[in-house]
C-alpha atoms as a PDB file:
ATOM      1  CA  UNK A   1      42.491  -6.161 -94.858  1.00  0.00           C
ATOM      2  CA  UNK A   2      41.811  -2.312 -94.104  1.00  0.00           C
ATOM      3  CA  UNK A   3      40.648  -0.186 -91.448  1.00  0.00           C
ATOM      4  CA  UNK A   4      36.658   0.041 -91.587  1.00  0.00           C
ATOM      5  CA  UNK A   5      36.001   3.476 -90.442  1.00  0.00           C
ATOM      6  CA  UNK A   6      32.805   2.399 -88.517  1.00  0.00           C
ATOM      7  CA  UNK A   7      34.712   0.369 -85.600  1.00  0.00           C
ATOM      8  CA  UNK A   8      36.474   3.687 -84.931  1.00  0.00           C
ATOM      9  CA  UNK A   9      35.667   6.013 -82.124  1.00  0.00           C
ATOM     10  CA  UNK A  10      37.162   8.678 -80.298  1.00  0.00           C
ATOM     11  CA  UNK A  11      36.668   7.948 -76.192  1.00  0.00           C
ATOM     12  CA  UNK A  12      37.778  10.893 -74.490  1.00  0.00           C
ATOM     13  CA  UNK A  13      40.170  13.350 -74.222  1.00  0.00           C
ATOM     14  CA  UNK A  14      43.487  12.455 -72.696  1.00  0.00           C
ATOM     15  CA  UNK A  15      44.657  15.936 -71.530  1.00  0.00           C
ATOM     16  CA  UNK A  16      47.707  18.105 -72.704  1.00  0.00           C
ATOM     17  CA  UNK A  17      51.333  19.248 -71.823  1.00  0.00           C
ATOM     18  CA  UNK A  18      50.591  22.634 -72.874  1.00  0.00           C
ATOM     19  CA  UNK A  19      47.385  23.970 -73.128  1.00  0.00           C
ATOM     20  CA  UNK A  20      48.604  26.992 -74.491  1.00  0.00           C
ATOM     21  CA  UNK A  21      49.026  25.262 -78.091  1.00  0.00           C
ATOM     22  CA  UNK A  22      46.388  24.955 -80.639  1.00  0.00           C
ATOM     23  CA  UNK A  23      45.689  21.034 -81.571  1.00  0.00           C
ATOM     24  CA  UNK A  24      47.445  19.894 -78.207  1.00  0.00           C
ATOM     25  CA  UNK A  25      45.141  17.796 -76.734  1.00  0.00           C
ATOM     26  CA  UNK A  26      45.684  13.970 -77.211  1.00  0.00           C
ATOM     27  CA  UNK A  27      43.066  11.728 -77.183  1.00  0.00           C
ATOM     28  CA  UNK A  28      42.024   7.776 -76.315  1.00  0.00           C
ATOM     29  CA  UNK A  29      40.451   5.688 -79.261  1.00  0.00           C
ATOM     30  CA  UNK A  30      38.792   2.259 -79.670  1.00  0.00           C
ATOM     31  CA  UNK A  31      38.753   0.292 -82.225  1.00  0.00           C
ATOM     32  CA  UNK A  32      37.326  -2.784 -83.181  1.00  0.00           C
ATOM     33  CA  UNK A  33      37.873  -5.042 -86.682  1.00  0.00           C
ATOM     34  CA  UNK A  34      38.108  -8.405 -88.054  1.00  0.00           C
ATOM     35  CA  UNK A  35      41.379  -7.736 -88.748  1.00  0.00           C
ATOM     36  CA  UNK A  36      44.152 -10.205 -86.205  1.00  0.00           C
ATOM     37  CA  UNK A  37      47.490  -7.714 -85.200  1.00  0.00           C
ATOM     38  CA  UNK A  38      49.228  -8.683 -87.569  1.00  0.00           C
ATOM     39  CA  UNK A  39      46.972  -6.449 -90.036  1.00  0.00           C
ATOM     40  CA  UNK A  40      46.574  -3.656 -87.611  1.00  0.00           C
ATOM     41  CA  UNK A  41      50.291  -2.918 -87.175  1.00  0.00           C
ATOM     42  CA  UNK A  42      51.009  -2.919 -90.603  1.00  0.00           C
ATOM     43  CA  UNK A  43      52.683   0.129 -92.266  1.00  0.00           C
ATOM     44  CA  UNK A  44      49.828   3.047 -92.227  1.00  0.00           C
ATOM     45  CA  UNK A  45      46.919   0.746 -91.589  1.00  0.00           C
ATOM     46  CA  UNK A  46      45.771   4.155 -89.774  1.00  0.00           C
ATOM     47  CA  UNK A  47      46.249   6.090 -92.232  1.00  0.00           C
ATOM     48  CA  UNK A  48      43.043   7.333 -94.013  1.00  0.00           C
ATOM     49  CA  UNK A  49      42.349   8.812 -90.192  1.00  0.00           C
ATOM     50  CA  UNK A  50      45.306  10.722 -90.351  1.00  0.00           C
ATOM     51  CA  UNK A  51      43.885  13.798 -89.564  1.00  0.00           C
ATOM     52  CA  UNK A  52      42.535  12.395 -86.615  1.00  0.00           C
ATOM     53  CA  UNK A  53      45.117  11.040 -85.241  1.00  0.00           C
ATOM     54  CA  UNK A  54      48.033  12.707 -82.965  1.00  0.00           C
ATOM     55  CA  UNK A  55      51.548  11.800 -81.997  1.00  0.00           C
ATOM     56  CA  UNK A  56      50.668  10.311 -78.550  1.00  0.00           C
ATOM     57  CA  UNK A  57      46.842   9.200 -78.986  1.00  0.00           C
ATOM     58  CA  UNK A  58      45.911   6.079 -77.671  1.00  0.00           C
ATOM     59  CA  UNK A  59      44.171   3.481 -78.971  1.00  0.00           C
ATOM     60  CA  UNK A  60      42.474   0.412 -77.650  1.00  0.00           C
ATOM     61  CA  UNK A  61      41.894  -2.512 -80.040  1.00  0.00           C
ATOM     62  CA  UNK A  62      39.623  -5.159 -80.431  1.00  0.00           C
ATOM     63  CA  UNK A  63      40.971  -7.521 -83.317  1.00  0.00           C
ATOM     64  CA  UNK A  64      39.762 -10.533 -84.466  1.00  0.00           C
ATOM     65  CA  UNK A  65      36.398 -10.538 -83.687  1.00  0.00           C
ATOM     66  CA  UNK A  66      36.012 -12.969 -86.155  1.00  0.00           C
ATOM     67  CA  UNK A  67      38.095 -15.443 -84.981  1.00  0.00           C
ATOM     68  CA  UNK A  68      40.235 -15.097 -81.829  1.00  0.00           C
ATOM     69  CA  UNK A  69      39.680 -12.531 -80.130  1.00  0.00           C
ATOM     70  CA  UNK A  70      42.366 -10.190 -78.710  1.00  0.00           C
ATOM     71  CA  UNK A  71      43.102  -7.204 -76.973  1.00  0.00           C
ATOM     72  CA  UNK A  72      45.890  -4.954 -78.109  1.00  0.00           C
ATOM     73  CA  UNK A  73      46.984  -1.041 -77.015  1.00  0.00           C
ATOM     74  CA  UNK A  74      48.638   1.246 -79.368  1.00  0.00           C
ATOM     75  CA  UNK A  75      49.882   4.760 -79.096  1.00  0.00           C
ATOM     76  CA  UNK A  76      50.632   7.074 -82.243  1.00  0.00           C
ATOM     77  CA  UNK A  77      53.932   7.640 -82.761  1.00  0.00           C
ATOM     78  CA  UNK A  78      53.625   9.414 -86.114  1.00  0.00           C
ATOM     79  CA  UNK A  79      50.917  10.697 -88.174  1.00  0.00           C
ATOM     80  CA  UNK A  80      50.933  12.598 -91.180  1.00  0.00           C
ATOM     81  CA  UNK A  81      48.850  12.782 -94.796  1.00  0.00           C
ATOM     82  CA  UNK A  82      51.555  10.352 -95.941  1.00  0.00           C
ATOM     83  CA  UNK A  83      52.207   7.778 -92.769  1.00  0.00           C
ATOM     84  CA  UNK A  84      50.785   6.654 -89.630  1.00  0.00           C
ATOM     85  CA  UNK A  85      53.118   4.638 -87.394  1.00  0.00           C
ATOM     86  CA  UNK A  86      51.483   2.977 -84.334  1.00  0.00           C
ATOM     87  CA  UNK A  87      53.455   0.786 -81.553  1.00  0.00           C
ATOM     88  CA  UNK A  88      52.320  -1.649 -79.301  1.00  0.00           C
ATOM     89  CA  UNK A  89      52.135  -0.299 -75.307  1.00  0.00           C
ATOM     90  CA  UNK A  90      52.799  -3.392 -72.911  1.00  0.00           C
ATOM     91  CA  UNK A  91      53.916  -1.368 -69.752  1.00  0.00           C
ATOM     92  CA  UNK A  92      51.372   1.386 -69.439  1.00  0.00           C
ATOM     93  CA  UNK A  93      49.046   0.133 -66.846  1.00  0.00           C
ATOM     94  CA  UNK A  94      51.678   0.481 -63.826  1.00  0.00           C
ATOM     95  CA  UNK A  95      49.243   1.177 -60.565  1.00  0.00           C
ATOM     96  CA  UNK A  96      46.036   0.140 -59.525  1.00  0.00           C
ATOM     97  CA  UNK A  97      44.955  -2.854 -62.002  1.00  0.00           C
ATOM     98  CA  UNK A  98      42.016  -3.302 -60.552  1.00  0.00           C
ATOM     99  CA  UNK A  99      39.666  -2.048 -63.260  1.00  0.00           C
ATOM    100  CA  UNK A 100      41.839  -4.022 -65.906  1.00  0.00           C
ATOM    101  CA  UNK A 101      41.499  -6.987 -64.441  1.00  0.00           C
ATOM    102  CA  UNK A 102      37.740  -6.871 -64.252  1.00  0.00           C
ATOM    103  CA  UNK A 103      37.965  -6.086 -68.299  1.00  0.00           C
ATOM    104  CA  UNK A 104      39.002  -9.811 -68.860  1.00  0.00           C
ATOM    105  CA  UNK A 105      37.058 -12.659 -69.879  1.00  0.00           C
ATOM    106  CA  UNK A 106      38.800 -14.488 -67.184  1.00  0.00           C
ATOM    107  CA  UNK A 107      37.912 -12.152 -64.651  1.00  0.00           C
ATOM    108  CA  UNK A 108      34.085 -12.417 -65.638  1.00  0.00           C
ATOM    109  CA  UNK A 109      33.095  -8.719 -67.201  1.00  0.00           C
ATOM    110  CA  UNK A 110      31.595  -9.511 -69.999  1.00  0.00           C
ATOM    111  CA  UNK A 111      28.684 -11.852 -69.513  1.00  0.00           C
ATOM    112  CA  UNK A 112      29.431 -11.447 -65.645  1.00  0.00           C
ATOM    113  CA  UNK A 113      30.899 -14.924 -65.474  1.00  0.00           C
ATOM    114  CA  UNK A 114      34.293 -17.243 -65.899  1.00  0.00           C
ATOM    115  CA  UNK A 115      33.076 -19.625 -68.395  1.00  0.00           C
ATOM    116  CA  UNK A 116      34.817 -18.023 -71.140  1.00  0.00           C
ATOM    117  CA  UNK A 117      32.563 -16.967 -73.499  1.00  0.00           C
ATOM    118  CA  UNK A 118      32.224 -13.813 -74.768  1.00  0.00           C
ATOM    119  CA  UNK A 119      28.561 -12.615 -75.965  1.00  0.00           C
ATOM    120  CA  UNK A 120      27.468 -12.841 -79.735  1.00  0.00           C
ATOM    121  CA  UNK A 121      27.913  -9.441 -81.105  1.00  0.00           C
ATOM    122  CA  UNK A 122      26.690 -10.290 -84.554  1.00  0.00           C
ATOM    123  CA  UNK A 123      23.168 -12.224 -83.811  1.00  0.00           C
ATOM    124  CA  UNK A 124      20.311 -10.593 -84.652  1.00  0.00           C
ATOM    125  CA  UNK A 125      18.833 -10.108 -81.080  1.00  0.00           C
ATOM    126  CA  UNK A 126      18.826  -6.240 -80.701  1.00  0.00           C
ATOM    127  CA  UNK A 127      18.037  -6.287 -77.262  1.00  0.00           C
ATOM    128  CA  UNK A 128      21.193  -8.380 -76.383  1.00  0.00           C
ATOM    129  CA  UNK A 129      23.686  -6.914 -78.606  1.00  0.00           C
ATOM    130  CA  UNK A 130      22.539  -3.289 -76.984  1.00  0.00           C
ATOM    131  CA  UNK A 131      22.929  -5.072 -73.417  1.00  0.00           C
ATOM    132  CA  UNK A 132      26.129  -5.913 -74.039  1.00  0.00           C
ATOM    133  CA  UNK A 133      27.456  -2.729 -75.436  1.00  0.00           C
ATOM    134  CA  UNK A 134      26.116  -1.544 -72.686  1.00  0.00           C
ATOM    135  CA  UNK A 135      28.074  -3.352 -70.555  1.00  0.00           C
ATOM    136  CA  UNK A 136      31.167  -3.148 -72.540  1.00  0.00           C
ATOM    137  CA  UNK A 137      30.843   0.883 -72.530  1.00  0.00           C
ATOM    138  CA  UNK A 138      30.686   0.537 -68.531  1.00  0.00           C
ATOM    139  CA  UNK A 139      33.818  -1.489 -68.132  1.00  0.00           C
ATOM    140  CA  UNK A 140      35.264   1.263 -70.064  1.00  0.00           C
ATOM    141  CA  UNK A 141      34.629   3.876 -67.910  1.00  0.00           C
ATOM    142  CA  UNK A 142      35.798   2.125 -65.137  1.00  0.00           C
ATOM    143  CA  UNK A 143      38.510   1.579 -66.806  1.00  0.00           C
ATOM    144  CA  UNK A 144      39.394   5.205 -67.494  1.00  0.00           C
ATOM    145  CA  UNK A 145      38.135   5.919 -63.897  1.00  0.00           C
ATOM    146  CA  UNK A 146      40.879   4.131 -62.402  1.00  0.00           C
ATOM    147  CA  UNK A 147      43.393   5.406 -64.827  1.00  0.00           C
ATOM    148  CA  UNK A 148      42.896   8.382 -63.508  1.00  0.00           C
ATOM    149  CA  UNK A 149      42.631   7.700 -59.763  1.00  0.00           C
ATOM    150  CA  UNK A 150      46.111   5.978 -60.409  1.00  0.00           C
ATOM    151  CA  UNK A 151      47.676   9.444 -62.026  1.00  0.00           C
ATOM    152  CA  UNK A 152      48.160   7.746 -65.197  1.00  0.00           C
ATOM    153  CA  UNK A 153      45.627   9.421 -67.024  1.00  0.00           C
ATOM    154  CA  UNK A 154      44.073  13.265 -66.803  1.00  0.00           C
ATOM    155  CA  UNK A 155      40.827  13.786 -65.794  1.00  0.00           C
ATOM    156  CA  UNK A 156      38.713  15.162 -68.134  1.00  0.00           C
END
């Protein structure tokens, strides 16, 4: 498949190593597609955001939404007009996993339970797809709120 621009959002600003140069500042991304990892980490899946997208960005993934769902974490290691080269991060989260844990199903965030189940994002209730986004958007934020308690991420 390809990237669908609408699952794509820029989070926050990460911070920079030198604030003296222009286009320094890297930044953390979500994304969220159909697509299973295996499609995301293809050769410049990324790439009609090129422009977007710096040498050191993060980005959080939500893949298969469709089917089964994962979580994946990417930072950019190249970007250009003619390739975008993501790789898989397994060993950022180092300190306080506190917030991370609290992301997982397992751990009960989303629908504030263990069962397992994660809410339906694609009914046509309104009310409760807004609810959960909701909730989603504040497990982020905690999320980046520890990360940068920890050290492990600039405030911003």
């Amino acid at each position: 498949m390809s990237l669908e621009k609408s699952g794509f959002r820029t989070i926050a600003h990460i911070g920079t190593v030198d604030a003296s140069l222009a286009g320094s500042v890297r930044n953390i991304h979500a994304y969220i597609t159909n697509d299973d990892a295996a499609g995301v980490e293809t050769t410049d899946y990324f790439l009609t955001l090129y422009d977007r997208l710096k040498i050191g960005d993060v980005i959080f993934c939500s893949l298969d939404l469709d089917g089964t769902p994962t979580v994946r974490l990417y930072v950019v290691t190249a970007s250009s007009a003619s390739s975008v080269t993501i790789a898989r991060e397994t060993s950022v989260v180092t300190g306080d996993q506190t917030a991370v844990a609290a992301l997982t199903e397992n751990a009960g965030a989303i629908g504030g339970t263990n069962d397992g189940d994660l809410p339906d994002l694609s009914s046509p209730d309104a009310a409760t797809n807004a609810a959960a986004i909701r909730e989603v958007a504040a497990k982020l934020n905690a999320l980046q709120a520890a990360l940068v308690a920890s050290g492990l991420l600039a405030a911003s």
